[in-house]
PDB file of N, CA and C in Angstrom:
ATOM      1  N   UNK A   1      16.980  -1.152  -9.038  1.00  0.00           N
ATOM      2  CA  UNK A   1      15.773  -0.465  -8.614  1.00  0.00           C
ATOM      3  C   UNK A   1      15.425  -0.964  -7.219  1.00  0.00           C
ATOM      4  N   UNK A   2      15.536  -0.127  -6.089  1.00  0.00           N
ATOM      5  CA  UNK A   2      15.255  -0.449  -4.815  1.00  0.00           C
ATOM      6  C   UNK A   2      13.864  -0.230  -5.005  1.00  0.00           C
ATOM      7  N   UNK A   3      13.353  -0.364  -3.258  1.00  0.00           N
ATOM      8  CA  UNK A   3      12.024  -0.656  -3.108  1.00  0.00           C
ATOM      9  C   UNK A   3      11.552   0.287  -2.681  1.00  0.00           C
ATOM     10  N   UNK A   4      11.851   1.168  -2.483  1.00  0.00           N
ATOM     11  CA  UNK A   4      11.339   2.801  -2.474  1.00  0.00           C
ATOM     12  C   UNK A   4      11.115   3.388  -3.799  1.00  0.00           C
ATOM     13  N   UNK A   5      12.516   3.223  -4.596  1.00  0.00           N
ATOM     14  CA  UNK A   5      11.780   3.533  -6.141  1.00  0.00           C
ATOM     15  C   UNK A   5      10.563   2.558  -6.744  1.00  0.00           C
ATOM     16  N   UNK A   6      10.199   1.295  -6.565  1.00  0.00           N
ATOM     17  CA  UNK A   6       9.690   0.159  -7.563  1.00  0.00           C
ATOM     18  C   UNK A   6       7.993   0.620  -6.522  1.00  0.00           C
ATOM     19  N   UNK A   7       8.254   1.391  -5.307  1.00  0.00           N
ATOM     20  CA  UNK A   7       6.911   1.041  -4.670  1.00  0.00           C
ATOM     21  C   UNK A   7       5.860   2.590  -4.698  1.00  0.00           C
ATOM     22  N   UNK A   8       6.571   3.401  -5.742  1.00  0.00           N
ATOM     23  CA  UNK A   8       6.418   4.633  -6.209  1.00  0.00           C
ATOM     24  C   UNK A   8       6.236   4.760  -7.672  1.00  0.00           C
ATOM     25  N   UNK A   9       6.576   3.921  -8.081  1.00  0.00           N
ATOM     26  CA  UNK A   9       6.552   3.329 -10.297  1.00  0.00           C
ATOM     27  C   UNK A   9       4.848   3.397 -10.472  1.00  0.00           C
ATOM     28  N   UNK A  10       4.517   2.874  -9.996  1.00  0.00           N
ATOM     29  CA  UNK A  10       2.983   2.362 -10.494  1.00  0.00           C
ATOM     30  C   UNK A  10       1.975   4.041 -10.072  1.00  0.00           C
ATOM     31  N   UNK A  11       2.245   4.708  -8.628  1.00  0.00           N
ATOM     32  CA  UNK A  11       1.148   5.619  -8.905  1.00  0.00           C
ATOM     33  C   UNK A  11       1.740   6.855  -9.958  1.00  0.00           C
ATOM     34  N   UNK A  12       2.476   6.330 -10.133  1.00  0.00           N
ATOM     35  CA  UNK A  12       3.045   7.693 -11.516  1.00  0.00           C
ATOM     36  C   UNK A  12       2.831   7.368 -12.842  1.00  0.00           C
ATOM     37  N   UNK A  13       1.659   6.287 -12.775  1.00  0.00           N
ATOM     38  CA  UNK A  13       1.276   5.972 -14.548  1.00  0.00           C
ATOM     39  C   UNK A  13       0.357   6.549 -14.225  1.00  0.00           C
ATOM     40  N   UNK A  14      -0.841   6.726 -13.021  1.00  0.00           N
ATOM     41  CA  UNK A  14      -2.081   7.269 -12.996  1.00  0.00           C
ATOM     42  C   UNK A  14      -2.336   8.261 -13.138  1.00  0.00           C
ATOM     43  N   UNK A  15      -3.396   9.048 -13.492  1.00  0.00           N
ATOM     44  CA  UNK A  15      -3.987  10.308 -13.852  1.00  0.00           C
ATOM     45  C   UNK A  15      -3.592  11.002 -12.921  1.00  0.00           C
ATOM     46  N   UNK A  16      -3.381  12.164 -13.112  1.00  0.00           N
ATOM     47  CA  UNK A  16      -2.847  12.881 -12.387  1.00  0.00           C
ATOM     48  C   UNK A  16      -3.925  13.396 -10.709  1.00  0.00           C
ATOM     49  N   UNK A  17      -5.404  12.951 -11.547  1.00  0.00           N
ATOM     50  CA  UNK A  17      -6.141  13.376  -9.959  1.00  0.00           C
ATOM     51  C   UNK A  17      -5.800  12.348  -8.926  1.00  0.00           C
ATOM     52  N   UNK A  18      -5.277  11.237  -9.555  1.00  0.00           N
ATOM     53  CA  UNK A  18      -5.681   9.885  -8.505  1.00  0.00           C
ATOM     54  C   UNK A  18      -4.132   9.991  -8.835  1.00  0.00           C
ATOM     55  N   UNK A  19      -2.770  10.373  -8.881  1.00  0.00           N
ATOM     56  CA  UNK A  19      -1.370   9.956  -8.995  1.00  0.00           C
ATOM     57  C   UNK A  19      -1.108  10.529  -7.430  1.00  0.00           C
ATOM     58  N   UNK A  20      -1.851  11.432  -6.691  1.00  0.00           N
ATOM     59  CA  UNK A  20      -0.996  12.062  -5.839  1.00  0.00           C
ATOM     60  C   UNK A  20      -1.632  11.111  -4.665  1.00  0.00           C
ATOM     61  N   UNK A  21      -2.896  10.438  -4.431  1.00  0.00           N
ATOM     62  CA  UNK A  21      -3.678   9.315  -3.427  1.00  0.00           C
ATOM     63  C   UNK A  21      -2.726   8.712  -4.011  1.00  0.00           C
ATOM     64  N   UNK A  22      -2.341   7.839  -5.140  1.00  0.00           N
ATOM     65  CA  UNK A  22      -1.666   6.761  -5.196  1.00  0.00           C
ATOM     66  C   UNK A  22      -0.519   6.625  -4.714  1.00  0.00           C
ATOM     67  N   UNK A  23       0.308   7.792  -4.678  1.00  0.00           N
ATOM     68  CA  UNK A  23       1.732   8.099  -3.918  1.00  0.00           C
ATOM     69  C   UNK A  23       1.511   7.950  -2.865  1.00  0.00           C
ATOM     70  N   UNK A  24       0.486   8.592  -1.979  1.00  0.00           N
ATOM     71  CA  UNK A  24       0.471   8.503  -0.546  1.00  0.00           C
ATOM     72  C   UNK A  24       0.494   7.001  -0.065  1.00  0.00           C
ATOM     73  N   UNK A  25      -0.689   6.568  -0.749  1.00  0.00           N
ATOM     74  CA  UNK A  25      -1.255   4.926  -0.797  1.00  0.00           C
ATOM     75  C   UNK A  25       0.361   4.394   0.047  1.00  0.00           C
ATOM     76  N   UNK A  26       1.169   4.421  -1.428  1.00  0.00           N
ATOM     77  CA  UNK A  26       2.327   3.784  -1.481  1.00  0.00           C
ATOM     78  C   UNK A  26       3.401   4.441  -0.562  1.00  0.00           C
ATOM     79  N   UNK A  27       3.352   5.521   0.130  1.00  0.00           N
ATOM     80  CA  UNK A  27       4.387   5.361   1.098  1.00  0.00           C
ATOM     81  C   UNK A  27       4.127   5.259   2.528  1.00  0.00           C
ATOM     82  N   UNK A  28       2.701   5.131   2.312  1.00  0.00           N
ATOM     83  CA  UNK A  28       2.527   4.454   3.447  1.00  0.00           C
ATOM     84  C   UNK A  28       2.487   3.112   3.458  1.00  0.00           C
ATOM     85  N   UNK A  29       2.163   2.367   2.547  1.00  0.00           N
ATOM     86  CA  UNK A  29       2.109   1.031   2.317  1.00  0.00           C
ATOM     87  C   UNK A  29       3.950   0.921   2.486  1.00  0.00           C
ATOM     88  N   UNK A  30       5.189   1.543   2.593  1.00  0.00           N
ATOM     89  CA  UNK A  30       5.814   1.072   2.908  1.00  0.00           C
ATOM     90  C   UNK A  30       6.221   1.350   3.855  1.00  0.00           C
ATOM     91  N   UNK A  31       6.007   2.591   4.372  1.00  0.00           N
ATOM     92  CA  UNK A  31       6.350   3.096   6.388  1.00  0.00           C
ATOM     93  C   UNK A  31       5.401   1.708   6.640  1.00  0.00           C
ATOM     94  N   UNK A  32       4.615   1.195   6.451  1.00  0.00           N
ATOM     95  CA  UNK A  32       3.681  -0.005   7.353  1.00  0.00           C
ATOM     96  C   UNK A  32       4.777  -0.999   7.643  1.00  0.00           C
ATOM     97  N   UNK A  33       5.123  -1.320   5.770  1.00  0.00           N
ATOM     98  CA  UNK A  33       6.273  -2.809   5.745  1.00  0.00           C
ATOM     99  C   UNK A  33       7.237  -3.024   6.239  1.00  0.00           C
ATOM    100  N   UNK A  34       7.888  -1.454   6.380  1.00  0.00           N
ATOM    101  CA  UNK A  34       9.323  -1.633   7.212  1.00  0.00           C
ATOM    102  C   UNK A  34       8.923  -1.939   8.971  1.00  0.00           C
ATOM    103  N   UNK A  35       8.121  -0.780   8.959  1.00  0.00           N
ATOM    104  CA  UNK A  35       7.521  -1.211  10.707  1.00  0.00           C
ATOM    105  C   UNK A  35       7.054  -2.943  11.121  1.00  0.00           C
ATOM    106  N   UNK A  36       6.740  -3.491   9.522  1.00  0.00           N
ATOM    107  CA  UNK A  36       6.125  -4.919   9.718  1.00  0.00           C
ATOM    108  C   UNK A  36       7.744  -5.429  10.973  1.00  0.00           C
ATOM    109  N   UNK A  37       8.952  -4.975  10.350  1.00  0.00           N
ATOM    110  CA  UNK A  37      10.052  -6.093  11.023  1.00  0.00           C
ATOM    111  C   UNK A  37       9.621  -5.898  12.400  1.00  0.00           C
ATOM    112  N   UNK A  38       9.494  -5.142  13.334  1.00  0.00           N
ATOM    113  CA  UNK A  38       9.488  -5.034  14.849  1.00  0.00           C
ATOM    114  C   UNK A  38       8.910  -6.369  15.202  1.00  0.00           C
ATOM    115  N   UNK A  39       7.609  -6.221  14.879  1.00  0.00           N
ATOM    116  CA  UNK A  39       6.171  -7.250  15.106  1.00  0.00           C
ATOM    117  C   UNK A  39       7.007  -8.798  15.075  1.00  0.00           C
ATOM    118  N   UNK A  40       7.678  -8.909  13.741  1.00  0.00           N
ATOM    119  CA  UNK A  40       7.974 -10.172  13.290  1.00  0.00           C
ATOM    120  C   UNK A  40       9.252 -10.375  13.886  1.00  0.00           C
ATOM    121  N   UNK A  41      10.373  -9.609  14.262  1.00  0.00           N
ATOM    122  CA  UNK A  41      11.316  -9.681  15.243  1.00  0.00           C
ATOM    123  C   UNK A  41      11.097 -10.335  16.132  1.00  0.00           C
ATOM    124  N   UNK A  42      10.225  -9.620  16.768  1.00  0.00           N
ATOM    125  CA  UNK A  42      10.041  -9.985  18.580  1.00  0.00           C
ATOM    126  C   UNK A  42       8.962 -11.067  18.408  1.00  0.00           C
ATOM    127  N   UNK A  43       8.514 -11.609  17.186  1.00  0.00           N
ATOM    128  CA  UNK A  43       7.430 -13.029  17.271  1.00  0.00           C
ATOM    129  C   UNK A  43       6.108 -12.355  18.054  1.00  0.00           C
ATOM    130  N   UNK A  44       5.745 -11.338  17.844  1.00  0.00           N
ATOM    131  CA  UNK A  44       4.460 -10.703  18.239  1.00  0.00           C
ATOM    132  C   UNK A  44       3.223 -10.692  17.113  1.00  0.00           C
ATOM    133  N   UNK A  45       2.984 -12.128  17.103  1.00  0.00           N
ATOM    134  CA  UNK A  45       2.009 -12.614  16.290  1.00  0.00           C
ATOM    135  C   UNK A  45       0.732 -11.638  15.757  1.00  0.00           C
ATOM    136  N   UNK A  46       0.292 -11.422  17.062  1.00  0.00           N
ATOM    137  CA  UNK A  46      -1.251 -10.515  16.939  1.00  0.00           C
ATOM    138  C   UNK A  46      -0.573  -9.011  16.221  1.00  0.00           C
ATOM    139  N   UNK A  47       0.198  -8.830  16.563  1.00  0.00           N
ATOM    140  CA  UNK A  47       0.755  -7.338  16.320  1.00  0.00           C
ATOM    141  C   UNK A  47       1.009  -7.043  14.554  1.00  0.00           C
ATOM    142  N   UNK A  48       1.841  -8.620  14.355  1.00  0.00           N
ATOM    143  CA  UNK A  48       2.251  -8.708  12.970  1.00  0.00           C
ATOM    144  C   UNK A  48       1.002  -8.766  11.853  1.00  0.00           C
ATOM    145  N   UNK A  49      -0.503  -9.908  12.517  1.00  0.00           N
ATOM    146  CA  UNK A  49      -1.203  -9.846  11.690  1.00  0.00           C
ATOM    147  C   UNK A  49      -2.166  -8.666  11.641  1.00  0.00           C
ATOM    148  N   UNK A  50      -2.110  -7.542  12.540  1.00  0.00           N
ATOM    149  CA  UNK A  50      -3.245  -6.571  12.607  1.00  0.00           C
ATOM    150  C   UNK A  50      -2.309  -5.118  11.321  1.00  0.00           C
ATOM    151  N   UNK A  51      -1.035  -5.405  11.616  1.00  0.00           N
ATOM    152  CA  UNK A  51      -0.203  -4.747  10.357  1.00  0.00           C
ATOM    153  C   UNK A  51      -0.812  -5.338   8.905  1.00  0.00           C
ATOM    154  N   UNK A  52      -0.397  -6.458   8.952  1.00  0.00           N
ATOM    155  CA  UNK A  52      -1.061  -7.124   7.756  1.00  0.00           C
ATOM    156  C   UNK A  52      -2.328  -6.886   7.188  1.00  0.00           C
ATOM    157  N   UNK A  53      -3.464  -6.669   8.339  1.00  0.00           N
ATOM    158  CA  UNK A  53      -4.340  -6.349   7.474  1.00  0.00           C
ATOM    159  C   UNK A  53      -4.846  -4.756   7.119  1.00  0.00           C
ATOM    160  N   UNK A  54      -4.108  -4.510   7.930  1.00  0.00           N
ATOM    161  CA  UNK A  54      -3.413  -3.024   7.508  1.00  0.00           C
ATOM    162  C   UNK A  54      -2.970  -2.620   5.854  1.00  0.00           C
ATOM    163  N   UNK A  55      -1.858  -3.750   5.547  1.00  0.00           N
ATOM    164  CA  UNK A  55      -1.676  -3.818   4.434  1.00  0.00           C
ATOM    165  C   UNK A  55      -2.438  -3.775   3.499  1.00  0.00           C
ATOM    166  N   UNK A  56      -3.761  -5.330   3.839  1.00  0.00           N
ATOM    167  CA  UNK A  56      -4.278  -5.539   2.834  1.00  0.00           C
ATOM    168  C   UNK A  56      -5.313  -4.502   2.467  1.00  0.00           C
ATOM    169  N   UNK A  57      -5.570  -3.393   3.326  1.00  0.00           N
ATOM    170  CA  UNK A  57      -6.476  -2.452   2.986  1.00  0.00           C
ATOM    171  C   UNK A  57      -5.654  -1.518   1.917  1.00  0.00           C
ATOM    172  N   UNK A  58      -4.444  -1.249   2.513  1.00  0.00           N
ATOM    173  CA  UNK A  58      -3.752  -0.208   1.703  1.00  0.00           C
ATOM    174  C   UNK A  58      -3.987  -0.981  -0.419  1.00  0.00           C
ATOM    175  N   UNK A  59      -3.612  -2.569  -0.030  1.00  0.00           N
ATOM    176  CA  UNK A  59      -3.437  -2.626  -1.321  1.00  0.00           C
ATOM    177  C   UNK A  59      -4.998  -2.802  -2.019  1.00  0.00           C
ATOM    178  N   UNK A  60      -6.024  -2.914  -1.307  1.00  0.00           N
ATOM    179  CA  UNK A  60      -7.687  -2.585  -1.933  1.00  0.00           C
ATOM    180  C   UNK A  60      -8.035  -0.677  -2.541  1.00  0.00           C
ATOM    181  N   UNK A  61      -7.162  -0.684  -1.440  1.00  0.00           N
ATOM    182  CA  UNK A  61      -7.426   1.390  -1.990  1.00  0.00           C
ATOM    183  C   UNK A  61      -6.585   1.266  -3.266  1.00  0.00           C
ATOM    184  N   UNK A  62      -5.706   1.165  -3.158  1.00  0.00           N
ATOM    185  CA  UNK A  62      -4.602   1.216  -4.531  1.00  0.00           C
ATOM    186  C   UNK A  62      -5.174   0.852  -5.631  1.00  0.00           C
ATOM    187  N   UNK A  63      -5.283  -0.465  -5.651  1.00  0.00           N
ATOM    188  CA  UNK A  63      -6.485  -1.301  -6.934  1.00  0.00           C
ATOM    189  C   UNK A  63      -7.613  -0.526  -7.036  1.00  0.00           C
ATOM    190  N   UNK A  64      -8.152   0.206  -6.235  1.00  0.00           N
ATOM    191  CA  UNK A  64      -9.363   0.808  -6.153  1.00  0.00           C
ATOM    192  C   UNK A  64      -9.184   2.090  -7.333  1.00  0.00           C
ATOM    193  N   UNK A  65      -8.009   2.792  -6.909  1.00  0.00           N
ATOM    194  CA  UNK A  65      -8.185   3.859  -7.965  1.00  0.00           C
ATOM    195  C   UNK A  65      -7.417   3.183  -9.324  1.00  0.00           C
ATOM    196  N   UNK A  66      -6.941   1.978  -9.905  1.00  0.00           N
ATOM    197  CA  UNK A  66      -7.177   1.672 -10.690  1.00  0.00           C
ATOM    198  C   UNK A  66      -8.138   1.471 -11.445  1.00  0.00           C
ATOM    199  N   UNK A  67      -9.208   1.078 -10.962  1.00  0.00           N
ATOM    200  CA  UNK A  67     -10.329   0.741 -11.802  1.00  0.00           C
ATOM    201  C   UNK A  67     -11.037   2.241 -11.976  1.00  0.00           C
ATOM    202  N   UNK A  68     -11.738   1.654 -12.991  1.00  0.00           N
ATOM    203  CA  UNK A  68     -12.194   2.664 -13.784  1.00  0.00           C
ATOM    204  C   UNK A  68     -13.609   2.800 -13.951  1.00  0.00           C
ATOM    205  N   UNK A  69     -13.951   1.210 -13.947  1.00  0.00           N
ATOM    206  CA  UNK A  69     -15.584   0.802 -13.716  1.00  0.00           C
ATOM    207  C   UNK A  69     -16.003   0.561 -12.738  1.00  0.00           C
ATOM    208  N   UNK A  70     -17.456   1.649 -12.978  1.00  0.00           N
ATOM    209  CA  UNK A  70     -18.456   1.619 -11.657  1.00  0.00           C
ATOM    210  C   UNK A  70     -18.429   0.162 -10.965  1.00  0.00           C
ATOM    211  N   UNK A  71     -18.882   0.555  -9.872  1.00  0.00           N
ATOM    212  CA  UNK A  71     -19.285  -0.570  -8.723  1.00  0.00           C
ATOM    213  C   UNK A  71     -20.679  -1.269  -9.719  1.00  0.00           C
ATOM    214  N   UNK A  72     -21.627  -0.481 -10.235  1.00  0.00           N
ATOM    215  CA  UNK A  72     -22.629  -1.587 -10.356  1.00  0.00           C
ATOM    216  C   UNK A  72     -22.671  -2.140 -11.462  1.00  0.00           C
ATOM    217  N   UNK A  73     -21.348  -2.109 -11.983  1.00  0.00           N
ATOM    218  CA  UNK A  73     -21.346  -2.435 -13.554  1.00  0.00           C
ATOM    219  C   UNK A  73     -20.673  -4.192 -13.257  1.00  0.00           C
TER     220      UNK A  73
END
């Protein structure tokens, strides 16, 4: 199982309203990761961590349409 299939597994358990955001989520979360090598190639520190937190948004949306319970609960 490569990482194109394993990074596409998870939004295909979700409901079908939130399966097609979750796909997107996830291929962009990996067009980001592969682009991560350039940054980290060339030792372009600032470049690598502004990807990163790039990332870490992608993976808050993702978790996001996991949950199920309200914010004020």
């Amino acid at each position: 199982m490569g990482t194109s299939h394993s990074s596409l597994f998870l939004p295909s358990l979700l409901y079908s309203t939130k399966q097609e955001k979750g796909t997107a989520i996830a291929k962009e979360f990996q067009r980001l990761t592969l682009g991560m090598d350039k940054p980290a190639k060339s030792k372009d520190f600032q470049g690598f961590i502004e990807a990163q937190k790039k990332g870490a948004a992608y993976f808050q949306d993702f978790f996001a349409l996991l949950s199920d319970v309200p914010d004020e609960l």
